[in-house]
Structures are given as C-alpha cells and as structure tokens.
PDB file of N, CA and C in Angstrom:
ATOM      1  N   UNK A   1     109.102  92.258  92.934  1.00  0.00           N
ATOM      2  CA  UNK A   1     107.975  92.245  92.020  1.00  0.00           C
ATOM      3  C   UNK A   1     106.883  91.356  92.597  1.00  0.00           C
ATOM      4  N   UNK A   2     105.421  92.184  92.770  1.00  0.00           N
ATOM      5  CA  UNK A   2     104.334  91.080  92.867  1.00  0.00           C
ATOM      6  C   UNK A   2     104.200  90.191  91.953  1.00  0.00           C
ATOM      7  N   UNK A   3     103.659  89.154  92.502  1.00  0.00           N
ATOM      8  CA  UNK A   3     103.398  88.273  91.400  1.00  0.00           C
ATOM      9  C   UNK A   3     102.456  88.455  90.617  1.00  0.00           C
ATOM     10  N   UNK A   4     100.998  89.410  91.330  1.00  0.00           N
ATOM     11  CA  UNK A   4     100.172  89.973  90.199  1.00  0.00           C
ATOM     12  C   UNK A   4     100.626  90.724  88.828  1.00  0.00           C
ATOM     13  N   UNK A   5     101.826  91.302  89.559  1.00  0.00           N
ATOM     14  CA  UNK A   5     102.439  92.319  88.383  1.00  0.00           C
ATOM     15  C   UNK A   5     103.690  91.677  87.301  1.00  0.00           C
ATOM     16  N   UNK A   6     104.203  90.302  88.014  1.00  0.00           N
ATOM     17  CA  UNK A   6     104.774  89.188  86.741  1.00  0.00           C
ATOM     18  C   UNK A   6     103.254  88.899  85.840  1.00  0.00           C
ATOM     19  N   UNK A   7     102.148  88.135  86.445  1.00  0.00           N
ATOM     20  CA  UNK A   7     101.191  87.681  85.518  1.00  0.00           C
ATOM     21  C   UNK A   7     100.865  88.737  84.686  1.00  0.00           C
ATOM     22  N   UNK A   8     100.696  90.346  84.898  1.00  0.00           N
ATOM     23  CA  UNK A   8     100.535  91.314  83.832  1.00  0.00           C
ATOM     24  C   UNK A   8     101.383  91.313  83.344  1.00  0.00           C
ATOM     25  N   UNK A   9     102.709  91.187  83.228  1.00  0.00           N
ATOM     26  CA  UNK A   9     103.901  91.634  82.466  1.00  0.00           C
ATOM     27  C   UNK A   9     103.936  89.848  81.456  1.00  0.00           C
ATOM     28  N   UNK A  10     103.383  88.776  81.804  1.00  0.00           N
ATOM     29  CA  UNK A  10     103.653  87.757  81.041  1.00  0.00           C
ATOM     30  C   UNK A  10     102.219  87.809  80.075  1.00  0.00           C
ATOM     31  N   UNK A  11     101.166  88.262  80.289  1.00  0.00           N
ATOM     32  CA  UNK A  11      99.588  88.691  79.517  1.00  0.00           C
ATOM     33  C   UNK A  11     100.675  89.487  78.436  1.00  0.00           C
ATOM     34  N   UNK A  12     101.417  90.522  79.045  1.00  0.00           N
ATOM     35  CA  UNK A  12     101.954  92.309  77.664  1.00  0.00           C
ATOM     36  C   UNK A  12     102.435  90.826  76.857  1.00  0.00           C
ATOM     37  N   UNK A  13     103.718  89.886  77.526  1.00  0.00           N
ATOM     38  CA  UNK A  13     104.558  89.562  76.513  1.00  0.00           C
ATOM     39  C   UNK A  13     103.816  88.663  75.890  1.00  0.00           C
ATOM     40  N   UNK A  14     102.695  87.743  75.979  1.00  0.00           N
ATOM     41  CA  UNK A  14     102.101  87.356  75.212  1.00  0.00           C
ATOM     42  C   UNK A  14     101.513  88.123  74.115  1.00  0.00           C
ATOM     43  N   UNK A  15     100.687  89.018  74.436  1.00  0.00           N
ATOM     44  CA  UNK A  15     100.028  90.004  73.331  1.00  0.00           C
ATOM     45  C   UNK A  15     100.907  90.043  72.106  1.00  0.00           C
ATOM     46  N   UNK A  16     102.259  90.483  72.740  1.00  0.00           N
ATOM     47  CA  UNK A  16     102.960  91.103  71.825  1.00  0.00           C
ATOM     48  C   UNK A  16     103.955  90.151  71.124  1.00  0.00           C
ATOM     49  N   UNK A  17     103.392  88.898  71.803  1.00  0.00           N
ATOM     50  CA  UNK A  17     104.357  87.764  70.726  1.00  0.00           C
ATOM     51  C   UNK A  17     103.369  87.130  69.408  1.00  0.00           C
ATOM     52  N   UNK A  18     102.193  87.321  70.087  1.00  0.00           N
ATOM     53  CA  UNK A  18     100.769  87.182  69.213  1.00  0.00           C
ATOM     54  C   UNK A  18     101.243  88.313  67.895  1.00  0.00           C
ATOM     55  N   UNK A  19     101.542  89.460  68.162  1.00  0.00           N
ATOM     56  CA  UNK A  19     101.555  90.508  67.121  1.00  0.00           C
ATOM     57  C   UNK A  19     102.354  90.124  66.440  1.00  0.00           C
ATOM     58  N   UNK A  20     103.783  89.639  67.247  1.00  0.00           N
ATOM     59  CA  UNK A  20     104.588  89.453  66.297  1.00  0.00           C
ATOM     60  C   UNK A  20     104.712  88.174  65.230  1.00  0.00           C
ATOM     61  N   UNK A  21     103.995  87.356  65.664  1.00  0.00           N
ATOM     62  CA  UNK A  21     103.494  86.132  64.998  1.00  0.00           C
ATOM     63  C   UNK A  21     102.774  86.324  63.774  1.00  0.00           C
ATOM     64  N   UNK A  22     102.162  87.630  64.071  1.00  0.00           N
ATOM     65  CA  UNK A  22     101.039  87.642  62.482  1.00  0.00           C
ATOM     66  C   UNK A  22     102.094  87.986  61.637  1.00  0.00           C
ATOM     67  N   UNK A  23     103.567  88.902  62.006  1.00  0.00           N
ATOM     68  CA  UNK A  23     104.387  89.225  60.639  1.00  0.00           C
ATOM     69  C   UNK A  23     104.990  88.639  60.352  1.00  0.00           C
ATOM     70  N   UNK A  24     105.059  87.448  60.666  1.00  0.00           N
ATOM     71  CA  UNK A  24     105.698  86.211  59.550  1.00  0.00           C
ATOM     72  C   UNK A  24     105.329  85.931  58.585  1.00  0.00           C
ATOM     73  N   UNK A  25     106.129  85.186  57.888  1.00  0.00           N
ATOM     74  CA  UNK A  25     105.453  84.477  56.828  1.00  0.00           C
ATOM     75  C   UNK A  25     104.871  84.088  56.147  1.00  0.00           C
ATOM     76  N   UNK A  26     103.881  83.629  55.780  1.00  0.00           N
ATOM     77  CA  UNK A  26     102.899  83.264  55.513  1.00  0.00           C
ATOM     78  C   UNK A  26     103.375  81.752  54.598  1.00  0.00           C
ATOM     79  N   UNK A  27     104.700  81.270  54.623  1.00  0.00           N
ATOM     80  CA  UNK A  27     105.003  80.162  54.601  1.00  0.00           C
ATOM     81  C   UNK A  27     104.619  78.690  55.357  1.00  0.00           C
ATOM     82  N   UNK A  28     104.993  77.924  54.769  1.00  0.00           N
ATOM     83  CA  UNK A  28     104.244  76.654  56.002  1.00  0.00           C
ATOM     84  C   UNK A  28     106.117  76.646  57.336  1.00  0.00           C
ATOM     85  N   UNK A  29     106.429  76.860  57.043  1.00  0.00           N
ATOM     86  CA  UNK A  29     107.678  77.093  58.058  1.00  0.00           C
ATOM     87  C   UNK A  29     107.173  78.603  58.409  1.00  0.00           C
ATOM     88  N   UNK A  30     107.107  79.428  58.539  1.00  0.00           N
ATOM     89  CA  UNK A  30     106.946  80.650  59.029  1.00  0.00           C
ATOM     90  C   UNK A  30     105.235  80.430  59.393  1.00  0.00           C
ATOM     91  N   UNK A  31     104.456  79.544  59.344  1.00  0.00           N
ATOM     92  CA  UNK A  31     102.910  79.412  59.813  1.00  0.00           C
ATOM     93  C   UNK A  31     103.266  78.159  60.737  1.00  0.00           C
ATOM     94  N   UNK A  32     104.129  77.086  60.723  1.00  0.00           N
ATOM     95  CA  UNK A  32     104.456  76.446  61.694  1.00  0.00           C
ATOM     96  C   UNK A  32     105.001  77.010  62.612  1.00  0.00           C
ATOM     97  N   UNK A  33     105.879  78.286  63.119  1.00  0.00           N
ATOM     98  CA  UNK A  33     106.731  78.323  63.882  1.00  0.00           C
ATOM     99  C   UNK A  33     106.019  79.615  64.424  1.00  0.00           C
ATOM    100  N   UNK A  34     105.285  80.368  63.817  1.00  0.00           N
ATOM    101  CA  UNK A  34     104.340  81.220  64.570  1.00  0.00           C
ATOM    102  C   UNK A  34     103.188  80.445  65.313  1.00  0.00           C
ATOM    103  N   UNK A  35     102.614  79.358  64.665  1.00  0.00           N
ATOM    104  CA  UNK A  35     101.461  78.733  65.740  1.00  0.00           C
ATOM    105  C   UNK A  35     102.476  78.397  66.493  1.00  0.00           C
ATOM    106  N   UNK A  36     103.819  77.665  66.861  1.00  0.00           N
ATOM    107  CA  UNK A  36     104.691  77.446  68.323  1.00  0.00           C
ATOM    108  C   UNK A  36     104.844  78.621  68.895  1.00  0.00           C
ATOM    109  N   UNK A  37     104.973  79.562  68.416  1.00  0.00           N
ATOM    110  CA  UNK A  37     105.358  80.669  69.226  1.00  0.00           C
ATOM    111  C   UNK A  37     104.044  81.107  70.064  1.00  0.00           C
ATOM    112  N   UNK A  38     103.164  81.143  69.609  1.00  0.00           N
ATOM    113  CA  UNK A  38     101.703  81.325  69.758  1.00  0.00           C
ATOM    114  C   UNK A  38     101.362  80.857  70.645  1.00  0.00           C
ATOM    115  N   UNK A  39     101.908  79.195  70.609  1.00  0.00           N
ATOM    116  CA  UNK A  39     101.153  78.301  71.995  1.00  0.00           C
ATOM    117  C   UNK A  39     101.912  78.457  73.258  1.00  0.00           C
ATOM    118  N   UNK A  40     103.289  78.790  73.445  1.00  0.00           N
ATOM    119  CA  UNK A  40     104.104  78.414  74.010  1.00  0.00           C
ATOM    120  C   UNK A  40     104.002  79.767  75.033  1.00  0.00           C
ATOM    121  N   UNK A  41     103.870  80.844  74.028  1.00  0.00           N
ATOM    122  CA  UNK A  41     103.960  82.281  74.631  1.00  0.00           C
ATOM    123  C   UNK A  41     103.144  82.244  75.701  1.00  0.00           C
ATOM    124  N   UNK A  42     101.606  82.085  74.679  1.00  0.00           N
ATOM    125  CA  UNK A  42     100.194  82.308  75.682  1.00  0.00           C
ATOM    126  C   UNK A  42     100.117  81.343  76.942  1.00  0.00           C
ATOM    127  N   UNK A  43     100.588  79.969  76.734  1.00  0.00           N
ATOM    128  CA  UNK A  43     100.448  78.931  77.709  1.00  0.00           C
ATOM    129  C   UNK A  43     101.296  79.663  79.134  1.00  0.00           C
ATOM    130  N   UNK A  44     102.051  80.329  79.203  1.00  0.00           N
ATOM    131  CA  UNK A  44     102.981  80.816  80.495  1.00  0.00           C
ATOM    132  C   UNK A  44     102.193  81.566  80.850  1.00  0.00           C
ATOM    133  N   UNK A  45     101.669  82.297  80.678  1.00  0.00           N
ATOM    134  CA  UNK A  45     100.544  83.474  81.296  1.00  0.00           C
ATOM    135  C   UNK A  45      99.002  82.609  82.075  1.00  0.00           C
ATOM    136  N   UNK A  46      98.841  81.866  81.041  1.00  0.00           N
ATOM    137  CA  UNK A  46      97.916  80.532  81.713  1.00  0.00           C
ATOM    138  C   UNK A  46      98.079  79.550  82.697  1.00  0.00           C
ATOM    139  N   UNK A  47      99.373  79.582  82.963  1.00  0.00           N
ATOM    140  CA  UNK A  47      99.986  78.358  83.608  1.00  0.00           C
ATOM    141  C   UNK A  47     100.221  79.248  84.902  1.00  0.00           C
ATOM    142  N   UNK A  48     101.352  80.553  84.892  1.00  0.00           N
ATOM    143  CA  UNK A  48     101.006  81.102  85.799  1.00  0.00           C
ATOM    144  C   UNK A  48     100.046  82.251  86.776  1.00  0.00           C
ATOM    145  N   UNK A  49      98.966  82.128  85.888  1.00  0.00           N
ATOM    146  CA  UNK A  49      97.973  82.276  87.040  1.00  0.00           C
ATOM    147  C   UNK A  49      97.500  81.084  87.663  1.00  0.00           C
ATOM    148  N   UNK A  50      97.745  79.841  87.714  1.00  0.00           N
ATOM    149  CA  UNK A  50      97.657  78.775  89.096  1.00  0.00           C
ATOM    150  C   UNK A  50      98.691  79.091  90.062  1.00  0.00           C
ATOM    151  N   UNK A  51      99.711  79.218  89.480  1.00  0.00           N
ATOM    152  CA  UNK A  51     100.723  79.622  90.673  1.00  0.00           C
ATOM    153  C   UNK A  51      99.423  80.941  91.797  1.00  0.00           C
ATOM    154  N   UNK A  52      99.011  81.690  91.357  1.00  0.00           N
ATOM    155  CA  UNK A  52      98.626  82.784  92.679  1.00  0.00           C
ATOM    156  C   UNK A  52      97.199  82.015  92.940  1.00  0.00           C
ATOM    157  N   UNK A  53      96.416  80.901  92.559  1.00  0.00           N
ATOM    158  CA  UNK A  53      95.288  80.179  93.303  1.00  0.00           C
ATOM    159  C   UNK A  53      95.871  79.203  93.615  1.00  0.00           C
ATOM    160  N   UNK A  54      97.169  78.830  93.612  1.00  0.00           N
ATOM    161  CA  UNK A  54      98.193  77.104  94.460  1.00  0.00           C
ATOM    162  C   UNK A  54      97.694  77.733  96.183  1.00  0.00           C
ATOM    163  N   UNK A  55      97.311  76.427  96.507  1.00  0.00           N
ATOM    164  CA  UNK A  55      96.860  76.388  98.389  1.00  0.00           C
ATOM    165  C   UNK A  55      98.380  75.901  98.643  1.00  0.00           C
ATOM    166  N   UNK A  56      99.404  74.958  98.010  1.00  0.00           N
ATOM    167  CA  UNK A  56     100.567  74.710  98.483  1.00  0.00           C
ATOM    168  C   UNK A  56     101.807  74.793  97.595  1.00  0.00           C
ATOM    169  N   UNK A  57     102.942  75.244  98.505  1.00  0.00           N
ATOM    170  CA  UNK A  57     104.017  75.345  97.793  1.00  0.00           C
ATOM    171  C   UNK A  57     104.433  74.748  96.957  1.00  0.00           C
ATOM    172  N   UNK A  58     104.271  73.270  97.213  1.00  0.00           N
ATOM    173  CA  UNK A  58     104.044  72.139  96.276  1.00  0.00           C
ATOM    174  C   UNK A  58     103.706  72.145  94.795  1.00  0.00           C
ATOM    175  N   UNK A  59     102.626  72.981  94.968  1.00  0.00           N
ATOM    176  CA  UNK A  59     101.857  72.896  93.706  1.00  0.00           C
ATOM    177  C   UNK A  59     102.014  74.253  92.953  1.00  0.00           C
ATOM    178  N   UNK A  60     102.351  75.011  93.824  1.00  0.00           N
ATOM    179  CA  UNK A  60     102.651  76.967  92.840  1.00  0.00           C
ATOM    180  C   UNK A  60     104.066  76.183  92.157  1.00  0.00           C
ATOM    181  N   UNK A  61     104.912  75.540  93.164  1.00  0.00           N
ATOM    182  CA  UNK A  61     105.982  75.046  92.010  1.00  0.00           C
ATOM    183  C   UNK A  61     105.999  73.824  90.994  1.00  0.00           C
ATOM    184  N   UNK A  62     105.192  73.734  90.932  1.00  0.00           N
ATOM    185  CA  UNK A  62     104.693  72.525  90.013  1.00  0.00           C
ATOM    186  C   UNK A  62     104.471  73.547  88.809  1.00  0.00           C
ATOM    187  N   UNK A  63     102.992  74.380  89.077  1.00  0.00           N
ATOM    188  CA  UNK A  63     102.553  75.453  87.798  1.00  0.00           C
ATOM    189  C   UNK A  63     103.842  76.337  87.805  1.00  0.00           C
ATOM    190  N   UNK A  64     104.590  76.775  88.293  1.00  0.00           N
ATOM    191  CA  UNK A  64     106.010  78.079  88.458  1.00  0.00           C
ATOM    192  C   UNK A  64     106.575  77.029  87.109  1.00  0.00           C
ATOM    193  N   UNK A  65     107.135  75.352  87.386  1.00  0.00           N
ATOM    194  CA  UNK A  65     107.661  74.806  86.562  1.00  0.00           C
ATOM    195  C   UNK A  65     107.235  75.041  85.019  1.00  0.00           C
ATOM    196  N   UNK A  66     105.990  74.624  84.757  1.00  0.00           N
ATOM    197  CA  UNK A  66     105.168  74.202  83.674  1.00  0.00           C
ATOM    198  C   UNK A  66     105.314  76.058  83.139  1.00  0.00           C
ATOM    199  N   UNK A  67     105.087  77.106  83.599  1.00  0.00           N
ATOM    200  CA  UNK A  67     105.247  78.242  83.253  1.00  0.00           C
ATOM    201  C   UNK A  67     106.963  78.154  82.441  1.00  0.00           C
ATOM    202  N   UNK A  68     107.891  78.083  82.931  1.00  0.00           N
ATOM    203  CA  UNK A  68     109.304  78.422  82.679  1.00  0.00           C
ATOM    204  C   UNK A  68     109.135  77.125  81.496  1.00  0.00           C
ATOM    205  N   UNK A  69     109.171  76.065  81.681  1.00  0.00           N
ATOM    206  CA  UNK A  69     108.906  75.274  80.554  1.00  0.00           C
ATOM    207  C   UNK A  69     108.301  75.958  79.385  1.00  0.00           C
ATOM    208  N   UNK A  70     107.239  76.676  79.264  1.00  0.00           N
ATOM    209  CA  UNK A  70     106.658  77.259  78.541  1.00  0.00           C
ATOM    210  C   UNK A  70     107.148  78.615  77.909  1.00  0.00           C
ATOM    211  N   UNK A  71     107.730  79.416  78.697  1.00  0.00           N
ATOM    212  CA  UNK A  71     108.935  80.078  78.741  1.00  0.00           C
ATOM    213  C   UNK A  71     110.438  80.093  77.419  1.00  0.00           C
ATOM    214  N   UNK A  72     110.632  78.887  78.296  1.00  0.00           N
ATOM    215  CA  UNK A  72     111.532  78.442  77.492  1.00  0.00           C
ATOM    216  C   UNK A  72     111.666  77.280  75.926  1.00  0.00           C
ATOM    217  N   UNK A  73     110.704  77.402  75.808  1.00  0.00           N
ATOM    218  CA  UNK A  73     109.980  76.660  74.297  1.00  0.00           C
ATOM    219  C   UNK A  73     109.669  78.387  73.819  1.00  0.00           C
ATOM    220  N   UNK A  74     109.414  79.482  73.582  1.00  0.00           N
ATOM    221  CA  UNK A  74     109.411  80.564  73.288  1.00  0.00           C
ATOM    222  C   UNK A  74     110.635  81.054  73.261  1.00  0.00           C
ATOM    223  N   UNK A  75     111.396  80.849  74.331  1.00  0.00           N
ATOM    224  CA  UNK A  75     113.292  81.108  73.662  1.00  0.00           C
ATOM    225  C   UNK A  75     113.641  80.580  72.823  1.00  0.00           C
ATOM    226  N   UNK A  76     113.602  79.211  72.876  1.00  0.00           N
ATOM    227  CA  UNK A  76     114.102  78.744  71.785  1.00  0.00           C
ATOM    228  C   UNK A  76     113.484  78.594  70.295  1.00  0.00           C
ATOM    229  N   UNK A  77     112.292  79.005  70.502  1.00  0.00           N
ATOM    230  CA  UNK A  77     111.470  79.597  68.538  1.00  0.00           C
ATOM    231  C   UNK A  77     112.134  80.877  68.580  1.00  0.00           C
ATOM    232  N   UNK A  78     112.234  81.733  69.143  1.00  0.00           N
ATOM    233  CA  UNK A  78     112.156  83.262  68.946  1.00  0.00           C
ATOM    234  C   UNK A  78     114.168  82.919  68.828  1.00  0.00           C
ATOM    235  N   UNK A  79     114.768  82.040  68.918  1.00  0.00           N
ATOM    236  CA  UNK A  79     116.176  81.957  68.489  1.00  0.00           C
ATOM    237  C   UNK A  79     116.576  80.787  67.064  1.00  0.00           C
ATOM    238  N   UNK A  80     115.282  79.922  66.928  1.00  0.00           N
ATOM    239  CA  UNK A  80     115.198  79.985  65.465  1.00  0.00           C
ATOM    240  C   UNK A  80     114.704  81.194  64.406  1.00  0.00           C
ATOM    241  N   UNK A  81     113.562  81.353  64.988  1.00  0.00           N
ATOM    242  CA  UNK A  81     113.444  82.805  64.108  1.00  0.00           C
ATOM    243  C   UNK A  81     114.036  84.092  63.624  1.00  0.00           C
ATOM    244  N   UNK A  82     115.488  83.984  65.018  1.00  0.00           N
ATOM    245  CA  UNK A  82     116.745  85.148  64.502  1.00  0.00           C
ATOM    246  C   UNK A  82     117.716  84.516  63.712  1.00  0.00           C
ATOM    247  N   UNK A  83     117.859  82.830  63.848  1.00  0.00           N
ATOM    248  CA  UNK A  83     118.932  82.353  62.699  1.00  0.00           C
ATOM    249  C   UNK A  83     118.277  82.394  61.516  1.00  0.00           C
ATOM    250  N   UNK A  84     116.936  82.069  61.459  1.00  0.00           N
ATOM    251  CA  UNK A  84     116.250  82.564  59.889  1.00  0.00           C
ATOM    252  C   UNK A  84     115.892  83.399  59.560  1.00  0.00           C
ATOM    253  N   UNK A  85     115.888  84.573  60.247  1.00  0.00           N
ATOM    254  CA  UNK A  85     116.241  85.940  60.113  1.00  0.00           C
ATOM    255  C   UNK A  85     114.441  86.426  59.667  1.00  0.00           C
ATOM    256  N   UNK A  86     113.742  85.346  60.172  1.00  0.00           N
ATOM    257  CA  UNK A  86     111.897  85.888  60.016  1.00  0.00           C
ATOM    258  C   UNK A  86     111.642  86.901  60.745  1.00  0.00           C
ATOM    259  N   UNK A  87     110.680  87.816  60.523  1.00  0.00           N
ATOM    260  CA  UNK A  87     110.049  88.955  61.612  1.00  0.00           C
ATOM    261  C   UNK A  87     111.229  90.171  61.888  1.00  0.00           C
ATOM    262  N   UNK A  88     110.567  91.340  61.946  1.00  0.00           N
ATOM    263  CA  UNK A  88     111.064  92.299  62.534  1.00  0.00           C
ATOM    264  C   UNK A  88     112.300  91.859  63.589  1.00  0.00           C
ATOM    265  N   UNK A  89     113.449  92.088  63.019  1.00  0.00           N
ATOM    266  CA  UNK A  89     114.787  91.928  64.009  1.00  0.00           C
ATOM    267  C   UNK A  89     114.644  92.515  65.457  1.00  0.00           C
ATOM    268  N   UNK A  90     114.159  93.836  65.416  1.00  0.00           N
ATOM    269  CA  UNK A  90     114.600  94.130  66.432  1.00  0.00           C
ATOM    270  C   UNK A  90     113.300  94.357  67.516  1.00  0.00           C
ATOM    271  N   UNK A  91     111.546  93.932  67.082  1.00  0.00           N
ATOM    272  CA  UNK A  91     110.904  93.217  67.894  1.00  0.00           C
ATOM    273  C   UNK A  91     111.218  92.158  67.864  1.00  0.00           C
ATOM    274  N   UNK A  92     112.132  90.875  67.457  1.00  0.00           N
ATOM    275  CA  UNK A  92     112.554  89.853  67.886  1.00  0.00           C
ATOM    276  C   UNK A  92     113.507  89.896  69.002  1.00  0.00           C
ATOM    277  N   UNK A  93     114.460  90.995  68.753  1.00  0.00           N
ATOM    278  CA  UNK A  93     115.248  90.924  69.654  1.00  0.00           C
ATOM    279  C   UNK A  93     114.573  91.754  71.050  1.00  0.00           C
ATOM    280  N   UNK A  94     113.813  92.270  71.153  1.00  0.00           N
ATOM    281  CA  UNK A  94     112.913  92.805  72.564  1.00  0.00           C
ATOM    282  C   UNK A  94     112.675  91.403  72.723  1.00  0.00           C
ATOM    283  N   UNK A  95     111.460  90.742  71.676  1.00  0.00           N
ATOM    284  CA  UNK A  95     110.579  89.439  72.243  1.00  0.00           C
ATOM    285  C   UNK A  95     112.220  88.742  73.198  1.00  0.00           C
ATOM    286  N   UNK A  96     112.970  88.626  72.727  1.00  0.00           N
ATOM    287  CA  UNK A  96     113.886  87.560  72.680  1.00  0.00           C
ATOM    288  C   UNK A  96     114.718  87.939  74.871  1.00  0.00           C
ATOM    289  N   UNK A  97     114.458  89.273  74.549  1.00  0.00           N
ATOM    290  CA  UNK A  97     115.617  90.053  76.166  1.00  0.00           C
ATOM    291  C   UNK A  97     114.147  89.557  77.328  1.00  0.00           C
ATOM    292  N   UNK A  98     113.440  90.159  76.708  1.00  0.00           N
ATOM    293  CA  UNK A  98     111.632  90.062  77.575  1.00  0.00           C
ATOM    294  C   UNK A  98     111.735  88.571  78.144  1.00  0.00           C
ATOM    295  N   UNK A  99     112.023  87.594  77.091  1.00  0.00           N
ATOM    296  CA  UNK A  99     111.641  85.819  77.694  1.00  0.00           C
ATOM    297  C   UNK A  99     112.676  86.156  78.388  1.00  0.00           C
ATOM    298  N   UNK A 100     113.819  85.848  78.358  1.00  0.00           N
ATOM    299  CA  UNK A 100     115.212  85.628  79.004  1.00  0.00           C
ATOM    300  C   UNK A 100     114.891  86.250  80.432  1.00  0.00           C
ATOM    301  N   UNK A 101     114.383  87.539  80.790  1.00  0.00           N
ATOM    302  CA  UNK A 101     114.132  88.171  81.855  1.00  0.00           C
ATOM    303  C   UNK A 101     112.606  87.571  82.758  1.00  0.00           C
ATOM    304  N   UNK A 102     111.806  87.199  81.970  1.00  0.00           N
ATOM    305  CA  UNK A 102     110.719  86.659  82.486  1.00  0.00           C
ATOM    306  C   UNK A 102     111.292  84.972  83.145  1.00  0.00           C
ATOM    307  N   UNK A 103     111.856  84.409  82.025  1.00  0.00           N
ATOM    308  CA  UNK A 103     112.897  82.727  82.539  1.00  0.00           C
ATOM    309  C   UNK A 103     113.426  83.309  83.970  1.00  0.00           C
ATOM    310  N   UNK A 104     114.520  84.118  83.774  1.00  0.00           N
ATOM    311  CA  UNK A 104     114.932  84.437  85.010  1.00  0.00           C
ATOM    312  C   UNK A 104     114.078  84.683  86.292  1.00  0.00           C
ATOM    313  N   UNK A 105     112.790  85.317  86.250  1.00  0.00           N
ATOM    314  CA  UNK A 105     112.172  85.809  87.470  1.00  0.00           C
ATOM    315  C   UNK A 105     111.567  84.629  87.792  1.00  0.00           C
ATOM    316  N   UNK A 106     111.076  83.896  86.694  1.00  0.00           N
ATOM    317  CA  UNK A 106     110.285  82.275  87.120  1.00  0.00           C
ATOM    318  C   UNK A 106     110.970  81.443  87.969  1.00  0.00           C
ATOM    319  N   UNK A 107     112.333  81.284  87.300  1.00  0.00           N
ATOM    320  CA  UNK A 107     113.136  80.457  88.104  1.00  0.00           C
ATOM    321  C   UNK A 107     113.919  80.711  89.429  1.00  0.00           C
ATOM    322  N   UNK A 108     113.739  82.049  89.460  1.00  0.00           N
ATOM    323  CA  UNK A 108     113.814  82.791  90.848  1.00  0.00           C
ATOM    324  C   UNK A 108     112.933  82.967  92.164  1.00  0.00           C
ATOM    325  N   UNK A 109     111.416  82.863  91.429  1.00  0.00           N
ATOM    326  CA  UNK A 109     110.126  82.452  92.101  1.00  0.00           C
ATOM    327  C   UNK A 109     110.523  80.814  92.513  1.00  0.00           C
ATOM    328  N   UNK A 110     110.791  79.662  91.857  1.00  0.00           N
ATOM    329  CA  UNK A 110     110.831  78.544  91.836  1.00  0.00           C
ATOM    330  C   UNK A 110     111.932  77.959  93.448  1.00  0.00           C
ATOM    331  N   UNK A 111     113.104  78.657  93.010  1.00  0.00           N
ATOM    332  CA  UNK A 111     114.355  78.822  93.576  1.00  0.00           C
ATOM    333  C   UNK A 111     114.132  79.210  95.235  1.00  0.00           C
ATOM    334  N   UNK A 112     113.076  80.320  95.409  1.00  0.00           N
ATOM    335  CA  UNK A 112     112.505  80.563  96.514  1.00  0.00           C
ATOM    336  C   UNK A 112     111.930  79.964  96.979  1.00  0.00           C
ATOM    337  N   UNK A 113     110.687  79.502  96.269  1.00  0.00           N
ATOM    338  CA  UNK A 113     109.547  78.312  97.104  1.00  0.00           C
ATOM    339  C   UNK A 113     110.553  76.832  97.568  1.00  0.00           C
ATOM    340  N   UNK A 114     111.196  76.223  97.048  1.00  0.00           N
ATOM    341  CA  UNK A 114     112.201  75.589  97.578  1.00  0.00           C
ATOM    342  C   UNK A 114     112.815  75.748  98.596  1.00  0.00           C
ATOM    343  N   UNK A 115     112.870  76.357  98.538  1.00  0.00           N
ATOM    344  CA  UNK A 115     113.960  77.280  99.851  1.00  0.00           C
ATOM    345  C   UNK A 115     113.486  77.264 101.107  1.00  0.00           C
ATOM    346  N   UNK A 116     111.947  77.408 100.911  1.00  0.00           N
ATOM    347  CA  UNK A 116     111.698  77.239 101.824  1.00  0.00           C
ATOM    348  C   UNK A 116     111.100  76.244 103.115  1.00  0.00           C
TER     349      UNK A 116
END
C-alpha cells in the first residue's frame, strides 16, 4: 500500500467516524464521547500527512507514532461505545475492524522505518 493511498483510506475513516458521531446521543456522555471520537479520529489523518512531507526517518516516525496514538484513542472510544451499546452496532463494528487494520498498517510503517 502507498502511503498516499493509507492517508485516503484514514480521510474515508475519518468521514465516516464523523457520521457516526452525529448518531449518538445527544446525552452529555454520548456528546462527550462523540467529541473524543471526533478528535482522535480526525487527528490521525492530520498527523499522517507529515509522515509523506518528513525530510527524515526520524521524524515520519515521530508523526507515524503520534498517528497510531491517535489511532488508538479511537479504539478504545469505539470499544466503550460497544460496551454501552451507543450507535449503530454494526457501523460500530466496521468503525471498530477499519481502526484495528489501519493500527496495524501504522505500526507496520513504524516497524519498517526502524528497520532501517
């Protein structure tokens, strides 16, 4: 996978964690945990586009980090949100396979630049 074509595929899963954020709640727990989902989602798509303007390896894994960090603060809302059973189950459970697979390719990008 290019990495242009991870940063489009982390833009879709943002969009679509945005969507899924509006069908919550409208509780202050279901309006708290959609603005986290919100920040956490969009921030990885932001974070990694520095990774493809990094001049050094150094630093794409610095932003690669701060991406999967971001990443993974979106796993873990989108796995409170299935024990409280908020939002469409089974766009939770896409949102939920989508991070897990995006974590994986980050830390596989990460895993590489090391490497080398």
């Amino acid at each position: 996978m290019k990495k242009s074509d991870l940063e489009a595929r982390l833009v879709k899963f943002a969009g679509e964690t945005i969507f899924f954020s509006e069908s919550l709640p409208s509780t202050s727990i279901g309006t708290h945990l959609a603005s986290q989902i919100t920040r956490s989602a969009t921030r990885a798509p932001l974070n990694f586009s520095e990774v493809l303007e990094a001049v050094t390896d150094r630093n794409a894994i610095h932003e690669c980090r701060l991406t999967l960090k971001e990443l993974k603060e979106t796993r873990i809302t989108l796995k409170i949100l299935q024990y409280v059973a908020y939002g469409d189950a089974a766009k939770r459970d896409f949102l939920l396979q989508e991070c897990e697979a995006l974590i994986a390719i980050t830390a596989s990008i990460i895993k590489n630049k090391q490497g080398k």
